[in-house]
C-alpha atoms as a PDB file:
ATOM      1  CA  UNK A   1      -6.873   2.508  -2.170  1.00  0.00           C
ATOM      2  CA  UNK A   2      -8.715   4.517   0.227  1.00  0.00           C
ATOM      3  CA  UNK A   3      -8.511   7.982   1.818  1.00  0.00           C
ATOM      4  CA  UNK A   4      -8.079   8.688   5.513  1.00  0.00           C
ATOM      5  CA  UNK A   5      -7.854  11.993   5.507  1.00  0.00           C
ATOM      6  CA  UNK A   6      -7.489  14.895   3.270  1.00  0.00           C
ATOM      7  CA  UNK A   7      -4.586  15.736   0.985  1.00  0.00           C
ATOM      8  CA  UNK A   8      -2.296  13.341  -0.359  1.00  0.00           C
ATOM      9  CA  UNK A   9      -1.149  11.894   3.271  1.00  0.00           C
ATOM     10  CA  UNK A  10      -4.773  10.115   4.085  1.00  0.00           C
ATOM     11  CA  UNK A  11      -4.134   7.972   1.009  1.00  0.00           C
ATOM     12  CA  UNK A  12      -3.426   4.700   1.889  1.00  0.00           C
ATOM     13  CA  UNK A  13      -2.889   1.264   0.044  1.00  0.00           C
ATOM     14  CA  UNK A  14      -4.784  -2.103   2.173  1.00  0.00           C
ATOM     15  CA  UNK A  15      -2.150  -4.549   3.260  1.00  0.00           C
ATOM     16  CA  UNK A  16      -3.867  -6.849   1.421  1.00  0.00           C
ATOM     17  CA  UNK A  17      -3.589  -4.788  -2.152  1.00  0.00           C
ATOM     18  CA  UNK A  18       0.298  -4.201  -1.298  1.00  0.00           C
ATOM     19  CA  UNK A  19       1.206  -7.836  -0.822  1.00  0.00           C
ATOM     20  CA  UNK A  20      -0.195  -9.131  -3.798  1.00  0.00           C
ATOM     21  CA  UNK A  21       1.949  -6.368  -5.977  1.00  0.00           C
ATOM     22  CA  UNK A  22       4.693  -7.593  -3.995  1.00  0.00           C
ATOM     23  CA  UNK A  23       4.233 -10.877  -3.859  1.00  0.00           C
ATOM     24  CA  UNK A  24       6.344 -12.331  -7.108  1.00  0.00           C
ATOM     25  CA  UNK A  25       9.153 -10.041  -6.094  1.00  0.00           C
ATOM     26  CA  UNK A  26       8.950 -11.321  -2.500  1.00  0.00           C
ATOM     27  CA  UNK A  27       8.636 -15.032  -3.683  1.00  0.00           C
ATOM     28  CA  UNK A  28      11.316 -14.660  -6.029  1.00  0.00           C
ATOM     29  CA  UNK A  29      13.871 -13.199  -2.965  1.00  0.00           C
ATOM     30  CA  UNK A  30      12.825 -15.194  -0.469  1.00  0.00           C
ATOM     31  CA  UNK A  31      14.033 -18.492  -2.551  1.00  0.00           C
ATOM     32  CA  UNK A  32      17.907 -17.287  -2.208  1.00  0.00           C
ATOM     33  CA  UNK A  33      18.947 -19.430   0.263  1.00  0.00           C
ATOM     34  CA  UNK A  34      20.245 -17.199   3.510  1.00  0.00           C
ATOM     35  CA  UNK A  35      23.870 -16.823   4.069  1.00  0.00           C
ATOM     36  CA  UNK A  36      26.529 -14.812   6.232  1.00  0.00           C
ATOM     37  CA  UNK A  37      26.068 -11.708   4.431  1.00  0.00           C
ATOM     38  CA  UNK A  38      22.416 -11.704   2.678  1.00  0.00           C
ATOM     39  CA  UNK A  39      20.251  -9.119   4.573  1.00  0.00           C
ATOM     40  CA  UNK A  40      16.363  -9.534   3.861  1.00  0.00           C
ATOM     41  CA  UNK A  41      14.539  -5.832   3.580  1.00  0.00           C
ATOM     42  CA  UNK A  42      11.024  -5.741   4.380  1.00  0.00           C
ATOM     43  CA  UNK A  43       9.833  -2.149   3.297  1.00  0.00           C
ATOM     44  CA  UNK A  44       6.213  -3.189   4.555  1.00  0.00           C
ATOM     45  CA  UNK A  45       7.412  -3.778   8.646  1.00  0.00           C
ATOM     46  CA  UNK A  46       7.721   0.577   7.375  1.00  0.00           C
ATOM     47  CA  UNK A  47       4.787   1.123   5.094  1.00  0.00           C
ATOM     48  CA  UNK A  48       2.513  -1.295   7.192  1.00  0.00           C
ATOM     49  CA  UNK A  49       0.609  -0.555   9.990  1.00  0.00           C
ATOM     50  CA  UNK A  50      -2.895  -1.920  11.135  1.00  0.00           C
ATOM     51  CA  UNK A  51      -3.848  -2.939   7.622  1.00  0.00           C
ATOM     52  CA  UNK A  52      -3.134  -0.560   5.609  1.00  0.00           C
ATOM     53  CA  UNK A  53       0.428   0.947   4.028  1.00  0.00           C
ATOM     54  CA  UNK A  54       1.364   4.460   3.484  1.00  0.00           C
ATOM     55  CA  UNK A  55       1.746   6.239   0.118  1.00  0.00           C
ATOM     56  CA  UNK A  56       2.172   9.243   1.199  1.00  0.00           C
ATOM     57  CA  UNK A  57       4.345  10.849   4.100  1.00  0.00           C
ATOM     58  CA  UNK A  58       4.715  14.606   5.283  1.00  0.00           C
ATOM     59  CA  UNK A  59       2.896  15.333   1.795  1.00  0.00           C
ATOM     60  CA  UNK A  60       5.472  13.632  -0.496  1.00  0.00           C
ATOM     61  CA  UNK A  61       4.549  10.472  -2.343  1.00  0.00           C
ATOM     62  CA  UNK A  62       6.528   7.393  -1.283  1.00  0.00           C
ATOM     63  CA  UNK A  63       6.095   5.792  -5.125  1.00  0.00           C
ATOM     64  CA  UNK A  64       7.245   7.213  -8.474  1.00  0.00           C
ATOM     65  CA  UNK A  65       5.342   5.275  -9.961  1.00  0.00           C
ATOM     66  CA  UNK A  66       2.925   2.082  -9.021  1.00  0.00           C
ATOM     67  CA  UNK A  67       5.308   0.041  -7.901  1.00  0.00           C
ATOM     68  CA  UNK A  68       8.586   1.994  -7.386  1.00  0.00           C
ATOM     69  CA  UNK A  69       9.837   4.138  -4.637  1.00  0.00           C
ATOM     70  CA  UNK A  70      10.286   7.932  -4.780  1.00  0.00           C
ATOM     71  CA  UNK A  71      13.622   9.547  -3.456  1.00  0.00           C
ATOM     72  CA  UNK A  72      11.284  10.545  -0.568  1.00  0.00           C
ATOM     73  CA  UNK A  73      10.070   6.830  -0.218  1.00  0.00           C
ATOM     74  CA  UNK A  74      13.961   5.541  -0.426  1.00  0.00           C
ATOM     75  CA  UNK A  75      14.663   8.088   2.406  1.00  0.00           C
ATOM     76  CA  UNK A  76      11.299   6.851   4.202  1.00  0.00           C
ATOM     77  CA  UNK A  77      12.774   3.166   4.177  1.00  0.00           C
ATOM     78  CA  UNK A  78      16.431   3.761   4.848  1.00  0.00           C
ATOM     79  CA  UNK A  79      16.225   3.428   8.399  1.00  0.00           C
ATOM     80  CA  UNK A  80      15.575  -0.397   7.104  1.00  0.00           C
ATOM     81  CA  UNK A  81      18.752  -0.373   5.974  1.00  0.00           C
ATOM     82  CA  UNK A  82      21.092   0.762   9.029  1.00  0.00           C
ATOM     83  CA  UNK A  83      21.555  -2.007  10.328  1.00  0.00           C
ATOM     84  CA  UNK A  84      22.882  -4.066   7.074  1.00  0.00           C
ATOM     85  CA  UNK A  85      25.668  -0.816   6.880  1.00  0.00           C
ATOM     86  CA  UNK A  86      26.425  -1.258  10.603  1.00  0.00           C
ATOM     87  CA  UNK A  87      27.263  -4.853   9.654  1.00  0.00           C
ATOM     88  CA  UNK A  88      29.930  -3.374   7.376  1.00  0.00           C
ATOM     89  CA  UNK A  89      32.254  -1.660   9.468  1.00  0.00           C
END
């Protein structure tokens, strides 16, 4: 981890750090085959940017714990989600 800035919003998680906690999870999801209605999330094309991935956003943490989302982080990622609801109509 490493701190950008002061408070909790300059903490930040390396890319590199966050994929290998995700990376079983991720293999494991990526080997269902695709199919009309599967939808593949990628909360990191969110809480990714030039290396590094958020923990924290407008001073509420994004994780409840080390490796599961907050309410604020499930808020934070729903736009990810739009458009497998708009599918649904």
């Amino acid at each position: 981890m490493q701190r950008a800035g002061g408070g909790g919003e300059g903490l930040r998680l390396s890319e590199a750090a966050f994929q290998i906690r995700s990376r079983d999870a991720t293999r494991i999801l990526d080997a269902i085959p695709d199919a009309p209605n599967l939808h593949r999330i990628r909360p990191a094309e969110l809480l990714c940017n030039k290396g590094s991935c958020l923990i924290y956003k407008a001073d509420k943490s994004l994780y409840a714990d080390d490796d599961h989302l907050s309410k604020a982080g499930a808020e934070f990622l729903s736009p990810l989600f739009a458009p497998v609801f708009a599918t649904q109509r």
